[in-house]
Protein backbone atom coordinates (compact mmCIF):
# COMPACT_ATOMS: atom_id res chain seq x y z
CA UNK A 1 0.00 0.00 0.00
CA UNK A 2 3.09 2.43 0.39
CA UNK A 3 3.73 2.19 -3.40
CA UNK A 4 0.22 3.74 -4.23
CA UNK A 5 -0.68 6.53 -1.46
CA UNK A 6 -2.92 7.67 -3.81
CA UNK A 7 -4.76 4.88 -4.63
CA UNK A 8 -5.20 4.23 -0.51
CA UNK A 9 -6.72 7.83 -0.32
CA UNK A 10 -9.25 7.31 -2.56
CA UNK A 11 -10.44 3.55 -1.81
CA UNK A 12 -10.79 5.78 1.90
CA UNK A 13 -12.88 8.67 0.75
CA UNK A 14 -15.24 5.76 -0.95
CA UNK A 15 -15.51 4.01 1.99
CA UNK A 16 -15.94 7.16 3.69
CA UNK A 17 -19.12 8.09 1.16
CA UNK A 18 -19.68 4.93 0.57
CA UNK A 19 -20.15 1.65 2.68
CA UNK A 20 -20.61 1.92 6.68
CA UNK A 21 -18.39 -0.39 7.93
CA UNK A 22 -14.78 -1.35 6.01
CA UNK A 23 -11.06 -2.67 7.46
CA UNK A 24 -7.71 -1.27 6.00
CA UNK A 25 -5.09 -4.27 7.34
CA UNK A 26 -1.70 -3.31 7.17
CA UNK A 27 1.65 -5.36 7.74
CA UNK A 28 4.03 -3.50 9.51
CA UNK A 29 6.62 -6.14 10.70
CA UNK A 30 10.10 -5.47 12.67
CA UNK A 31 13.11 -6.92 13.01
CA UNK A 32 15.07 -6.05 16.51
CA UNK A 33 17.97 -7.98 14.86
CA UNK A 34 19.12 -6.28 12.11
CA UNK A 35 16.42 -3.08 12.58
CA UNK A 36 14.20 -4.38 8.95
CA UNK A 37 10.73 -3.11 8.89
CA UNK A 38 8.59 -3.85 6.25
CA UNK A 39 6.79 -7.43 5.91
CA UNK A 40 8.07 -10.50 7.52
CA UNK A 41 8.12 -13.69 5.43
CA UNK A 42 5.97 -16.82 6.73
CA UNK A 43 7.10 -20.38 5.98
CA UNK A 44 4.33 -22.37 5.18
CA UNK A 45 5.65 -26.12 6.03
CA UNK A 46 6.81 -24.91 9.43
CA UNK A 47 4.54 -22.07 10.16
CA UNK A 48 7.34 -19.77 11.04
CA UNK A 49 8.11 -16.32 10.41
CA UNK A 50 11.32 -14.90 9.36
CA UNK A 51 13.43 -11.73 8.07
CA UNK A 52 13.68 -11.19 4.71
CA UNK A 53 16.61 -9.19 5.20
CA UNK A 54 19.01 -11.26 7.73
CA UNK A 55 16.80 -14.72 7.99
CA UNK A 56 16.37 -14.17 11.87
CA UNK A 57 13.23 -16.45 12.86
CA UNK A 58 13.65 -15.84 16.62
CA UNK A 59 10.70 -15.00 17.66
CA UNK A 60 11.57 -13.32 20.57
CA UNK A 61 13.32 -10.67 18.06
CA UNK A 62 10.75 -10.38 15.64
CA UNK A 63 7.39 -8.51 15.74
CA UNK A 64 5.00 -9.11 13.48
CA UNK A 65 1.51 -7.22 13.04
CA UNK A 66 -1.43 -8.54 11.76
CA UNK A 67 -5.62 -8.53 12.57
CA UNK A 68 -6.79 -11.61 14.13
CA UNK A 69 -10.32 -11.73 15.34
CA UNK A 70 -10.86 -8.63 14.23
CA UNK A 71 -8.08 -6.51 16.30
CA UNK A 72 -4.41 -5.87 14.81
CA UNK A 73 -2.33 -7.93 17.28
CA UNK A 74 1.58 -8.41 17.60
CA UNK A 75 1.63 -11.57 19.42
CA UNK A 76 2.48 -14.97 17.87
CA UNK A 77 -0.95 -17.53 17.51
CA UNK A 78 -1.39 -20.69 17.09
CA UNK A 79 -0.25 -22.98 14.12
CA UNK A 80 -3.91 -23.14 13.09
CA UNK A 81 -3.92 -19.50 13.10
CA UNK A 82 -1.01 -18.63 11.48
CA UNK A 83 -1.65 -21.37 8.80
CA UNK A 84 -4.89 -19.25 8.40
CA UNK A 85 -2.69 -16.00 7.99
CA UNK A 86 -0.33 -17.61 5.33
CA UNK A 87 -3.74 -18.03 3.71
CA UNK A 88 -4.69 -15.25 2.90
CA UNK A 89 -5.36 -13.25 -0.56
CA UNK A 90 -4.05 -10.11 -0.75
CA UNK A 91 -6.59 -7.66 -2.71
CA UNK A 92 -4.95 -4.39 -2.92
């Protein structure tokens, strides 16, 4: 969505005219490691994340931001969860 502010500011003023309920997600990941932020990269066969940047999959130096259950949360879920996150289509 950074590529195409633009675009994001008007798909906003239609919802805003628009529709009465809508969700922007964003991914806004973070490396403590090597200081990447940007999106962190999920393996699918082991269901972990990692840095795109220096490969770090320690959890406990990554943060990674995305809306489960309707609320953006940082914390890691469940392998049924995150399977469900890998999942996901991207539409913008």
């Amino acid at each position: 969505m950074n590529k195409n502010i633009e675009a994001v500011e008007d798909i906003i003023n239609f919802i805003y005219h628009n529709v009465q309920y809508a969700e922007v997600n964003t991914k806004s990941d973070l490396c403590y490691k090597c200081g990447f932020n940007g999106e962190m990269q999920l393996d699918k066969e082991s269901l972990t994340w990692h840095c795109p940047s220096c490969g770090n999959d320690d959890e406990s130096e990554l943060q990674v931001m995305r809306r489960t259950c309707g609320y953006i949360g940082s914390s890691y879920w469940n392998k049924g969860r995150t399977a469900e996150i890998g999942d996901r289509v991207l539409h913008l």
